[in-house]
Each structure stands twice: as structure tokens, then as C-alpha cells.
C-alpha atoms as a PDB file:
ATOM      1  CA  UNK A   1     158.318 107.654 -19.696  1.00  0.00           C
ATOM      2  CA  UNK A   2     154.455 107.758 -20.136  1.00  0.00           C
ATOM      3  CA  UNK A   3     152.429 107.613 -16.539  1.00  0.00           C
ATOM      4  CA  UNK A   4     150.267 104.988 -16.741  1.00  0.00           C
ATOM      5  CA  UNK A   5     148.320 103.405 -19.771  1.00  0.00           C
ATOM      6  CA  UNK A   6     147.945 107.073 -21.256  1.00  0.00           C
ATOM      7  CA  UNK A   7     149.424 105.795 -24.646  1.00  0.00           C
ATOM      8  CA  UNK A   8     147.134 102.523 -25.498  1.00  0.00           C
ATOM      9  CA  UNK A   9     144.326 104.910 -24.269  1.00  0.00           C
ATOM     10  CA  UNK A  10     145.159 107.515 -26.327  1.00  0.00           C
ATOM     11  CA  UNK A  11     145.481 105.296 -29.309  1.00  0.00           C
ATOM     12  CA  UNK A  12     142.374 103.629 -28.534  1.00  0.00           C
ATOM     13  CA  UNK A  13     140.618 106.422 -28.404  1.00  0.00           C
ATOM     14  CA  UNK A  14     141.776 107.703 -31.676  1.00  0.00           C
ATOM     15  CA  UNK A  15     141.388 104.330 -33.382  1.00  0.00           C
ATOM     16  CA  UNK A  16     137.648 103.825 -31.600  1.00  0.00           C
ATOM     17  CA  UNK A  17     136.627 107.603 -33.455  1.00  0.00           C
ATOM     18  CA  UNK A  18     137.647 107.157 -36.725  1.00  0.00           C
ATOM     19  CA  UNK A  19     135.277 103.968 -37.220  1.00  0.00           C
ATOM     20  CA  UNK A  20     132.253 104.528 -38.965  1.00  0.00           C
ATOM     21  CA  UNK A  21     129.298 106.483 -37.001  1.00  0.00           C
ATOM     22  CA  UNK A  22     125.584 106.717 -37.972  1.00  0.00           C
ATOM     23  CA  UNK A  23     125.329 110.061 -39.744  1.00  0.00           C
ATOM     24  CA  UNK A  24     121.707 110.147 -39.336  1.00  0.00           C
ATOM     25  CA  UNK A  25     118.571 109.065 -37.262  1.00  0.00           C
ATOM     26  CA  UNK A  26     114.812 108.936 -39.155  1.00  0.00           C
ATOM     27  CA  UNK A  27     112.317 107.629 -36.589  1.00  0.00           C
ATOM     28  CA  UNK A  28     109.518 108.598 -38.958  1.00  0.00           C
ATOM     29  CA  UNK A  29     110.900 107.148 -41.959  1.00  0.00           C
ATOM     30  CA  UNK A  30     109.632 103.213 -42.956  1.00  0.00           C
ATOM     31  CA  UNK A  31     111.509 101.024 -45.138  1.00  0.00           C
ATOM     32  CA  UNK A  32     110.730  97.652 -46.553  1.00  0.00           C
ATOM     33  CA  UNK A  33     113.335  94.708 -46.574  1.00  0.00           C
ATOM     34  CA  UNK A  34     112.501  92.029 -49.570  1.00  0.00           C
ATOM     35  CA  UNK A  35     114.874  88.678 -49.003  1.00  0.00           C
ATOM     36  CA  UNK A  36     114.085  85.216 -49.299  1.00  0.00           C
ATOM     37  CA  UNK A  37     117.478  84.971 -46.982  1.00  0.00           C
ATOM     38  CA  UNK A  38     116.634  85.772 -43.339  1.00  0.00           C
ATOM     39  CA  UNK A  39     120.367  86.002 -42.369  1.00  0.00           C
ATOM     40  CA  UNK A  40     120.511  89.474 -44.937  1.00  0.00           C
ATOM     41  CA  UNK A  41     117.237  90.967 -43.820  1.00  0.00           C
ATOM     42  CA  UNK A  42     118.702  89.952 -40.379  1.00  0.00           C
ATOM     43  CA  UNK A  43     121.883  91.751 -40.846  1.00  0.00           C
ATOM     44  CA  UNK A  44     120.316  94.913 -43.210  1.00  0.00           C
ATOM     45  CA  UNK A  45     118.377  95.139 -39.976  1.00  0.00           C
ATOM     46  CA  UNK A  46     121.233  95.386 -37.447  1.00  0.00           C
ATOM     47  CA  UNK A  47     123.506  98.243 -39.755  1.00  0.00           C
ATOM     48  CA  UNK A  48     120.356 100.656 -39.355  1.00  0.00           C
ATOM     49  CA  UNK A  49     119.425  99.645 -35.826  1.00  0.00           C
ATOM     50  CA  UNK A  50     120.830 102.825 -34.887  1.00  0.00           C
ATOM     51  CA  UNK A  51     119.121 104.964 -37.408  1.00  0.00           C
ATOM     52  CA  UNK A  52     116.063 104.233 -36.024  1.00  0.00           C
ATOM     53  CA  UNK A  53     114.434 103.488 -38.837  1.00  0.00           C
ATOM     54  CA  UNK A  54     111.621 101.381 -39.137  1.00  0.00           C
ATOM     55  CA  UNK A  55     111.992  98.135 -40.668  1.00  0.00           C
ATOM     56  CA  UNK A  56     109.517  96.062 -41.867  1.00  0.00           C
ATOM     57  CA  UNK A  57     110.313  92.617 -43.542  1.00  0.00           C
ATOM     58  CA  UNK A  58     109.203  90.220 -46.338  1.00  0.00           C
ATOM     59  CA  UNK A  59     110.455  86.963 -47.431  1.00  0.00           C
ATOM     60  CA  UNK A  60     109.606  86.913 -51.102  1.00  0.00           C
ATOM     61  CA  UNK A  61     108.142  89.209 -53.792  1.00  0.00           C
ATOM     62  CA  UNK A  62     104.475  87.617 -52.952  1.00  0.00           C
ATOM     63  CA  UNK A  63     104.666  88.742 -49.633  1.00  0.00           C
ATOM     64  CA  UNK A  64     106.185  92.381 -50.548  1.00  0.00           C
ATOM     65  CA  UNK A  65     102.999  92.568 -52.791  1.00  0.00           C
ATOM     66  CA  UNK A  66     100.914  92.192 -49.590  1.00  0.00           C
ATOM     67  CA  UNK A  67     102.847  94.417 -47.694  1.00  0.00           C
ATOM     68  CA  UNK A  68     103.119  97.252 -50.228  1.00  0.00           C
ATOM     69  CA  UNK A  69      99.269  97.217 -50.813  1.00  0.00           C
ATOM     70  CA  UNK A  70      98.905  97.864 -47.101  1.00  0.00           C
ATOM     71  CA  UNK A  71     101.040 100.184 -45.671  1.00  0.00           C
ATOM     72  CA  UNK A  72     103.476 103.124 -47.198  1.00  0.00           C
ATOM     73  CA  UNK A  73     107.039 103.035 -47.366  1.00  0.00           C
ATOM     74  CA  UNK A  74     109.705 105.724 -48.285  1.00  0.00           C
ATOM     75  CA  UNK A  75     112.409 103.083 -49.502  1.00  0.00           C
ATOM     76  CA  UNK A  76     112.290  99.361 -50.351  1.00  0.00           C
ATOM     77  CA  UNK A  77     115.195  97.286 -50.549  1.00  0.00           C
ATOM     78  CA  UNK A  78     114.528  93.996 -52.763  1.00  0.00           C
ATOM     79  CA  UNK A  79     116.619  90.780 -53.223  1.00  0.00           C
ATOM     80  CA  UNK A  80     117.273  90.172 -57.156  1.00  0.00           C
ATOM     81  CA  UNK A  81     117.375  86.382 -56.914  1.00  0.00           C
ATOM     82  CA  UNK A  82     114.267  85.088 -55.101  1.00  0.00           C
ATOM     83  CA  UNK A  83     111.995  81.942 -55.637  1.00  0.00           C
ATOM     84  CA  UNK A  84     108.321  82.534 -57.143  1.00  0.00           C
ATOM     85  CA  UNK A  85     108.988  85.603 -58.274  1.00  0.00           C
ATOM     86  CA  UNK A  86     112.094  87.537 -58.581  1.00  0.00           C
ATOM     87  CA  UNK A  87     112.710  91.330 -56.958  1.00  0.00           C
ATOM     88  CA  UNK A  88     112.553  92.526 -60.620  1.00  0.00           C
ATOM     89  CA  UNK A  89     109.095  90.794 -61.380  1.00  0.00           C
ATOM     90  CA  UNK A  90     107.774  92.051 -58.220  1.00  0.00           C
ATOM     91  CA  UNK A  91     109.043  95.534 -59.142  1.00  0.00           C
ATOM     92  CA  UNK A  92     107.277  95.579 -62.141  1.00  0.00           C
ATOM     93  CA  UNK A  93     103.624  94.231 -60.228  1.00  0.00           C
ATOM     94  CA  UNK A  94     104.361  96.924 -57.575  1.00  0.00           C
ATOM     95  CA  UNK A  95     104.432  99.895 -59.990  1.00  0.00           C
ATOM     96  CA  UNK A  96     101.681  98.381 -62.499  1.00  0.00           C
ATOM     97  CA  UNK A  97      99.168  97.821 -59.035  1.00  0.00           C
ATOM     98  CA  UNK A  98      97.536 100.863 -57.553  1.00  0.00           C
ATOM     99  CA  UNK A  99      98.588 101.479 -54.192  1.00  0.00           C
ATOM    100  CA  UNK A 100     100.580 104.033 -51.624  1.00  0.00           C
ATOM    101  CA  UNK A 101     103.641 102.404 -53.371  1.00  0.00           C
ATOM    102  CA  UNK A 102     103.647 102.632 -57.253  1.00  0.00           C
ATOM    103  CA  UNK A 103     106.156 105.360 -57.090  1.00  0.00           C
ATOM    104  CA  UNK A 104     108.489 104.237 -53.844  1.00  0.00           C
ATOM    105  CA  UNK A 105     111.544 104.154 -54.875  1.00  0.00           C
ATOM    106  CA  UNK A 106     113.347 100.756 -54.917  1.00  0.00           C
ATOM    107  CA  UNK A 107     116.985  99.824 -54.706  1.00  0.00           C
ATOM    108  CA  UNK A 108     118.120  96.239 -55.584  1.00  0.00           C
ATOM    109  CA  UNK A 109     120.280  94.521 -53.378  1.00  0.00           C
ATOM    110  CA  UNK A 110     122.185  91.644 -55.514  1.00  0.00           C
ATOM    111  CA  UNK A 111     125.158  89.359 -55.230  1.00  0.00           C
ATOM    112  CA  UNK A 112     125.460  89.710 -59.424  1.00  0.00           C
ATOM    113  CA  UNK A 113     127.135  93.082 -59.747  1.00  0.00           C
ATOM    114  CA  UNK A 114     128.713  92.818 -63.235  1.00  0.00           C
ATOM    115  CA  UNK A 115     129.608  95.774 -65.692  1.00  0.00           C
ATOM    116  CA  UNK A 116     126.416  98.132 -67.058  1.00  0.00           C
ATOM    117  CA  UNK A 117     124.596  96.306 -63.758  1.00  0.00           C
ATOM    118  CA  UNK A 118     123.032 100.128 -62.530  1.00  0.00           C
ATOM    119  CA  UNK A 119     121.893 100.651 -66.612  1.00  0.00           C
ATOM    120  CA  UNK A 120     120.259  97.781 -66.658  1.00  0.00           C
ATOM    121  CA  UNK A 121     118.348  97.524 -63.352  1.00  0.00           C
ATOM    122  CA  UNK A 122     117.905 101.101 -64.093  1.00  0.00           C
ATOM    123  CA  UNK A 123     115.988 100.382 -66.998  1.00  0.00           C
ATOM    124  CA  UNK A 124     113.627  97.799 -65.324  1.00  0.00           C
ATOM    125  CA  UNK A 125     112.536 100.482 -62.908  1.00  0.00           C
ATOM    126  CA  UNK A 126     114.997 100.823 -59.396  1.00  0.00           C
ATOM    127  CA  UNK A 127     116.343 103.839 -58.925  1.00  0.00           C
ATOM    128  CA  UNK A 128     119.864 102.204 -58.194  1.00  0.00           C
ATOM    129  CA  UNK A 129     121.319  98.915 -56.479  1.00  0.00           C
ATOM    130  CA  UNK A 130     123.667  97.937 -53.978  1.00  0.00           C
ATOM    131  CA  UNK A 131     126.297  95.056 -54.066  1.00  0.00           C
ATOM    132  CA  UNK A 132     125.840  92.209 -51.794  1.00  0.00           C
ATOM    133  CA  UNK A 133     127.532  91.837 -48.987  1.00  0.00           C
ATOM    134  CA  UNK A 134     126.583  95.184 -47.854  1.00  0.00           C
ATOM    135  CA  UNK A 135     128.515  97.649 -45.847  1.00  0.00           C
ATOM    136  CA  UNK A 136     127.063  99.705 -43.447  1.00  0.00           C
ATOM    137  CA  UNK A 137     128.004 103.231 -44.579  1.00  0.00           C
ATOM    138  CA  UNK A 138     127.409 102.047 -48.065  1.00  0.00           C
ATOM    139  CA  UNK A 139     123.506 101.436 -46.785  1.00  0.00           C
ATOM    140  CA  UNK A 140     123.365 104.563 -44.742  1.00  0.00           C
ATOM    141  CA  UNK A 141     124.655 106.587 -48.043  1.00  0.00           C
ATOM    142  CA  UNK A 142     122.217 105.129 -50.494  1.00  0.00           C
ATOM    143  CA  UNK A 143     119.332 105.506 -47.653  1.00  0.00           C
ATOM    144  CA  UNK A 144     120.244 109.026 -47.221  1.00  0.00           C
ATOM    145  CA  UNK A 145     120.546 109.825 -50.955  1.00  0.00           C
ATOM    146  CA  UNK A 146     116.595 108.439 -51.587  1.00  0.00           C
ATOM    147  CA  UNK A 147     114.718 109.046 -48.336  1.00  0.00           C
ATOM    148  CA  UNK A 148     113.320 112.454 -48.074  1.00  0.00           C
ATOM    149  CA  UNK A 149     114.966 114.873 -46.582  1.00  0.00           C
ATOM    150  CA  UNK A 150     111.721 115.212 -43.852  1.00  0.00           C
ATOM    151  CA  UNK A 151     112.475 111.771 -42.962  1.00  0.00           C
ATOM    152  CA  UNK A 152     116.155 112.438 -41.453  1.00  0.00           C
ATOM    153  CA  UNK A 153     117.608 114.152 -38.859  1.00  0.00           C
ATOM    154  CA  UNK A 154     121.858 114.603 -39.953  1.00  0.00           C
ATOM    155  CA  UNK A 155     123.996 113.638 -36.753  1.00  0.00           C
ATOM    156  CA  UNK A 156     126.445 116.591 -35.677  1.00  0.00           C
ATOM    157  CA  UNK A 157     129.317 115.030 -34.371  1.00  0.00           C
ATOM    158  CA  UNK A 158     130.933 117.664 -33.532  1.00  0.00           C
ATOM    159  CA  UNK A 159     129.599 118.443 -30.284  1.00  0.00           C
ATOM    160  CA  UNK A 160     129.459 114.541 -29.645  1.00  0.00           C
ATOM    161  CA  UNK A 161     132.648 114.428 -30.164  1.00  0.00           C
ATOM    162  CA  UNK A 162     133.657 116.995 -27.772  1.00  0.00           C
ATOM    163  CA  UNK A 163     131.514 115.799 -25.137  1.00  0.00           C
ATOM    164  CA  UNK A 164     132.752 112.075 -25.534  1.00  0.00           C
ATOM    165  CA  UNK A 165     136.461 113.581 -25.497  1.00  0.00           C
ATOM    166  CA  UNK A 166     135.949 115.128 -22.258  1.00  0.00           C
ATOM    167  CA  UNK A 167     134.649 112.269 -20.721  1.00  0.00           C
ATOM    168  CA  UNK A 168     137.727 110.715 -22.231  1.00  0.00           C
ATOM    169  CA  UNK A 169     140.365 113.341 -20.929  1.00  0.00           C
ATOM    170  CA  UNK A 170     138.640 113.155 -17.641  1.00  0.00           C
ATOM    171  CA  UNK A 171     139.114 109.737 -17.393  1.00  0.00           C
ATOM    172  CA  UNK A 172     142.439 109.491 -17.859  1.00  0.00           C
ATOM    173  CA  UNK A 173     143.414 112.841 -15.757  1.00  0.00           C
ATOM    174  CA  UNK A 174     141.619 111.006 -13.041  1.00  0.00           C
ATOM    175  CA  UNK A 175     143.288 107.875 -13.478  1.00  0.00           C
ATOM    176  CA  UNK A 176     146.829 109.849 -13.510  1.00  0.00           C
ATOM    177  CA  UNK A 177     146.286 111.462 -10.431  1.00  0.00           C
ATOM    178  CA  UNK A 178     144.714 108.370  -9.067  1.00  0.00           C
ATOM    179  CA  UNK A 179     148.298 107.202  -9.885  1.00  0.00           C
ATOM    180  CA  UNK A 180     150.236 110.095  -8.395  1.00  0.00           C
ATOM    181  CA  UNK A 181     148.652 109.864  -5.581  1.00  0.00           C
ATOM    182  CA  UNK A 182     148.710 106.020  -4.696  1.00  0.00           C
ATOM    183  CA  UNK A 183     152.837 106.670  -5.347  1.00  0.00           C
ATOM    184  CA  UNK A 184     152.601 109.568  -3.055  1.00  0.00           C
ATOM    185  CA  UNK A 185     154.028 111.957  -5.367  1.00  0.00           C
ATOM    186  CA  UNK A 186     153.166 115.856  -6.079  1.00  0.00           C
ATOM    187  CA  UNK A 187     151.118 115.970  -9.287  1.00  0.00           C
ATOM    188  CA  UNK A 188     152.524 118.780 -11.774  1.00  0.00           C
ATOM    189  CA  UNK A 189     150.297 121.719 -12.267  1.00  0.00           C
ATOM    190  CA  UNK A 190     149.428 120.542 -15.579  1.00  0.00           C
ATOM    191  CA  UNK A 191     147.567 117.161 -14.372  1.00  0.00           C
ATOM    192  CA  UNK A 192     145.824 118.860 -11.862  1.00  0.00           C
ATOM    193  CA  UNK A 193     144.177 121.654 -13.751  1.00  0.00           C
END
């Protein structure tokens, strides 16, 4: 019979490290977010809040215009479907204006992925597109795949996960002894090591 909770915790713990983990952190690096929807800049924002990366935002093509002619970034993500002008409008004004982003790459973000989709945005200029709603590793991938490699640091979880597995065992070798002992019993040799 199992001492304690050591089984839930056990399977917790298992369950808890084989969700998805950040596989990266870029400080330096500066994307763009291009949505007329606040709720999906709001939630791109959130899946790289522990990348570090910083985010700027803009709520339309004009806007991204302003932004782009101001300040350099190493990605922009861009909303297909947006009033005024669309992402693949503003696209084609970004790389036709001179500025420190006629050549940042640009990956659409659009709720209208339908066969030949990457072709065709291809041909009007991004470098590739994601699927709305977007996943979180999905993001980190396609980040990872255009930012430069100067921009990221790569995460090593292996010695994370060793030093968050100790903790772990700790934990629950305290706990059992904690247990032992409150039932006044001798704790085998293997507990107590």
C-alpha cells in the first residue's frame, strides 16, 4: 500500500512535465503584432510572455505603417482580414516604402486556411502563415524558425529538469518521513537516505 499521496504526486508530476515548455527566451528580439482584434494581440501576447520577447502592437495596417517606419522589428505577425486596409495591402506598402522594415519578414495570421493557402500568401510576399486560433508551440516554432539565431537563447531543460525533480523527490521524501514519524514508526533505510 502506497505511504501517503506518493501516487497522485507522482502522476502529477509526470503529467505537469510533459506539457508544453518555452524552448527559448530572446530579450533582444522585437516583434510586431498587426490585429484589428485586441482579444488575439491580447492572447499572441500572453503565449510569448515567457519568451521575453518584446511585443509591440497595432490595431490596423495604417497604424503598422507608422510603426514600421519608426522602429525595427525582426518578425511581424499581421491579421489577413482587417478594416481600411487588409494585412496583405499593408504588406505590400511596407516592402514598397523605404524603411528599417522592407525586408522583415512577415507571417500572416488568418482564420481562412484553405488548400494552396502558404502558395498563395507566399506569392504576395510573407514568408509563411499561421492558422487562427493559434497554439502556443505552434507560435514559438514559427518564431524560432524566422528570428535570427542572435536573437534567441535555446532553453536546456535538462538541467531544469533535474533541478525541479529534486525539489520534487525532496518534497515528497520529506513528506514520507514527516508521515513516519507522526505514526511513530522506523523509516526504512531507503526513505531516509
Amino acid at each position: 500500500k502506497p505511504i501517503g499521496k506518493f501516487r497522485e504526486k507522482y502522476a502529477y508530476s509526470r503529467e505537469k512535465h510533459k506539457k508544453y515548455r518555452t524552448t527559448f527566451v530572446a530579450p533582444n528580439a522585437r516583434i510586431l503584432v498587426v490585429d484589428d482584434n485586441a482579444m488575439n494581440i491580447s492572447v499572441v501576447e500572453g503565449l510569448l510572455k515567457s519568451t521575453q520577447i518584446q511585443v509591440d502592437k497595432a490595431t490596423g495596417g495604417l497604424e503598422a505603417l507608422d510603426k514600421c517606419a519608426e522602429t525595427f522589428y525582426d518578425l511581424i505577425l499581421m491579421d489577413h482580414m482587417m478594416p481600411n486596409i487588409d494585412g496583405i495591402e499593408t504588406l505590400h506598402r511596407l516592402q514598397e516604402a523605404e524603411g528599417p522594415n522592407q525586408d522583415t519578414p512577415v507571417i500572416l495570421l488568418t482564420a481562412n486556411a484553405v488548400s494552396g493557402a502558404k502558395e498563395m500568401y507566399q506569392e504576395e510576399g510573407f514568408i509563411d502563415y499561421m492558422s487562427k486560433p493559434i497554439q502556443g508551440k505552434h507560435l514559438e516554432e514559427k518564431i524560432l524558425e524566422y528570428l535570427p539565431e542572435n536573437r534567441y537563447v535555446l532553453i536546456e531543460y535538462d538541467k531544469v529538469e533535474h533541478d525541479s525533480l529534486s525539489k520534487l523527490w525532496n518534497a515528497i521524501a520529506n513528506e514520507i518521513q514527516a508521515e513516519y514519524k507522526a505514526k511513530q514508526l522506523d523509516i526504512p533505510p531507503a526513505v531516509a537516505a
